[in-house]
Protein backbone atom coordinates (compact mmCIF):
# COMPACT_ATOMS: atom_id res chain seq x y z
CA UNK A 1 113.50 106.06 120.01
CA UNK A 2 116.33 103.95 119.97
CA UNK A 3 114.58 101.58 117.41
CA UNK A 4 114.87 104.60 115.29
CA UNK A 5 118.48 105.28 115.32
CA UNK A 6 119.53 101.81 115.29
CA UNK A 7 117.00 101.58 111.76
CA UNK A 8 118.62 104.84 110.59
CA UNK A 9 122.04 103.66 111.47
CA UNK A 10 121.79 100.69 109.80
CA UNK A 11 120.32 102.38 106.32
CA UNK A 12 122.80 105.04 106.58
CA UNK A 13 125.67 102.07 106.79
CA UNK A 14 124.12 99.73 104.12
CA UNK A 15 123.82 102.78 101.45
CA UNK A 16 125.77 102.85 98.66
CA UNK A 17 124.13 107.09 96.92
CA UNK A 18 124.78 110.28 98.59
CA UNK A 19 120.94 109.91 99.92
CA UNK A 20 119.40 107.42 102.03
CA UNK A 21 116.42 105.80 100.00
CA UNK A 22 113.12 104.38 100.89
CA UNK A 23 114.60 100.44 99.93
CA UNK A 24 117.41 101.10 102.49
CA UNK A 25 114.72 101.21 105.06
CA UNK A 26 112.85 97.99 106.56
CA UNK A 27 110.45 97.12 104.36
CA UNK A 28 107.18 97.65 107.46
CA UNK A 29 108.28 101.42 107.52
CA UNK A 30 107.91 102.14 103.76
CA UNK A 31 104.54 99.95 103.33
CA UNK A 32 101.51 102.04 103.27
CA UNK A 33 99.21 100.87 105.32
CA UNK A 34 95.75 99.67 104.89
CA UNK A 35 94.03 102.20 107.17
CA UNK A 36 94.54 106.14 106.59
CA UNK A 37 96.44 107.61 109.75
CA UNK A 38 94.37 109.68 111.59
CA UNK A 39 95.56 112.48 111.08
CA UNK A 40 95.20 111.85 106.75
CA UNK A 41 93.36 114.11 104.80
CA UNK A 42 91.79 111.05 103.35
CA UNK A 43 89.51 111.04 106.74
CA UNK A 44 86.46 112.11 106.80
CA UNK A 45 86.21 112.96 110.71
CA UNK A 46 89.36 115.59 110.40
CA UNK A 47 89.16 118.80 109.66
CA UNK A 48 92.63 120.50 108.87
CA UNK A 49 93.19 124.26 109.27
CA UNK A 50 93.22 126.42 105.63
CA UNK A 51 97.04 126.83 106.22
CA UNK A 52 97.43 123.27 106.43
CA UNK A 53 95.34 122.67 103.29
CA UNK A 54 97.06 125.13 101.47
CA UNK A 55 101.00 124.16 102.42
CA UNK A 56 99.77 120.45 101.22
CA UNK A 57 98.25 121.89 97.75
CA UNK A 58 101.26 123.66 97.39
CA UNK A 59 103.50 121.04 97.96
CA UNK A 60 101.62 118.31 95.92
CA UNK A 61 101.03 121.12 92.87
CA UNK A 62 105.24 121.67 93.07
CA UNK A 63 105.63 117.95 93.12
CA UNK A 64 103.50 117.25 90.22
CA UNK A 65 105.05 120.47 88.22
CA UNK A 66 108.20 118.80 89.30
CA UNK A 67 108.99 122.40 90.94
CA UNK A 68 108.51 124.75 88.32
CA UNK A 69 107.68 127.62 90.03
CA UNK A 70 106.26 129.36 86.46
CA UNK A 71 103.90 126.07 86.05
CA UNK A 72 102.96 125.66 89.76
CA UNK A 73 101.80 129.36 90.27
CA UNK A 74 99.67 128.84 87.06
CA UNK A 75 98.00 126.05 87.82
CA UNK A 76 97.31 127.35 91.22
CA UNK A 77 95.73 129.93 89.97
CA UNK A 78 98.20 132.63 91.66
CA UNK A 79 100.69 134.84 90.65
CA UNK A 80 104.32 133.77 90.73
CA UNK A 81 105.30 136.31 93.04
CA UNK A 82 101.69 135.30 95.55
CA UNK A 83 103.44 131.70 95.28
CA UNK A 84 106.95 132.86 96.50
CA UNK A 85 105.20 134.59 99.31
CA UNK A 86 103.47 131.56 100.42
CA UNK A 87 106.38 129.05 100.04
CA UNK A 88 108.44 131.74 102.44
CA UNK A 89 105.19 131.70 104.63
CA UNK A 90 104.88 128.11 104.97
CA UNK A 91 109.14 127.46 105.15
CA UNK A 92 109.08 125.77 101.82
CA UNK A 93 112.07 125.66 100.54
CA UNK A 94 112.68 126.17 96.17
């Protein structure tokens, strides 16, 4: 843990934007690694609950719509009003 705030620390110190970004970071924490976590959807052997599939759907189809709510909901298949419900549901924040 204190690995952690001494990484953050030092990030937070060494930025010069308002945000702290991924190159402020040591360069083994923003790698992807070679071998899906276990816990990635990627894996065959895990099976997520429907909520969890459906929060990550819903944040990947708001990423790629680059958060138009209008676009997302259509693509989704789902009303606009069905996609505010569900971003409430699953503390999503727009």
């Amino acid at each position: 843990m204190r690995e952690l705030e001494n990484i953050i620390e030092s990030a937070i110190l060494s930025e010069t934007t308002d945000q702290l970004q991924p190159q402020s970071l040591p360069s083994h924490l923003t790698q992807e690694s070679s071998q899906p976590a276990a816990s990635s959807p990627t894996d065959a052997t895990v099976i997520l609950p429907l909520d969890e599939v459906e929060r990550r759907t819903i944040v990947h189809a708001l990423k790629v719509t680059n958060n138009n709510i209008a676009d997302t909901a259509r693509q989704l298949g789902i009303d606009r009003i069905t996609l505010y419900r569900k971003l409430k549901k699953y503390n999503l924040q727009h």
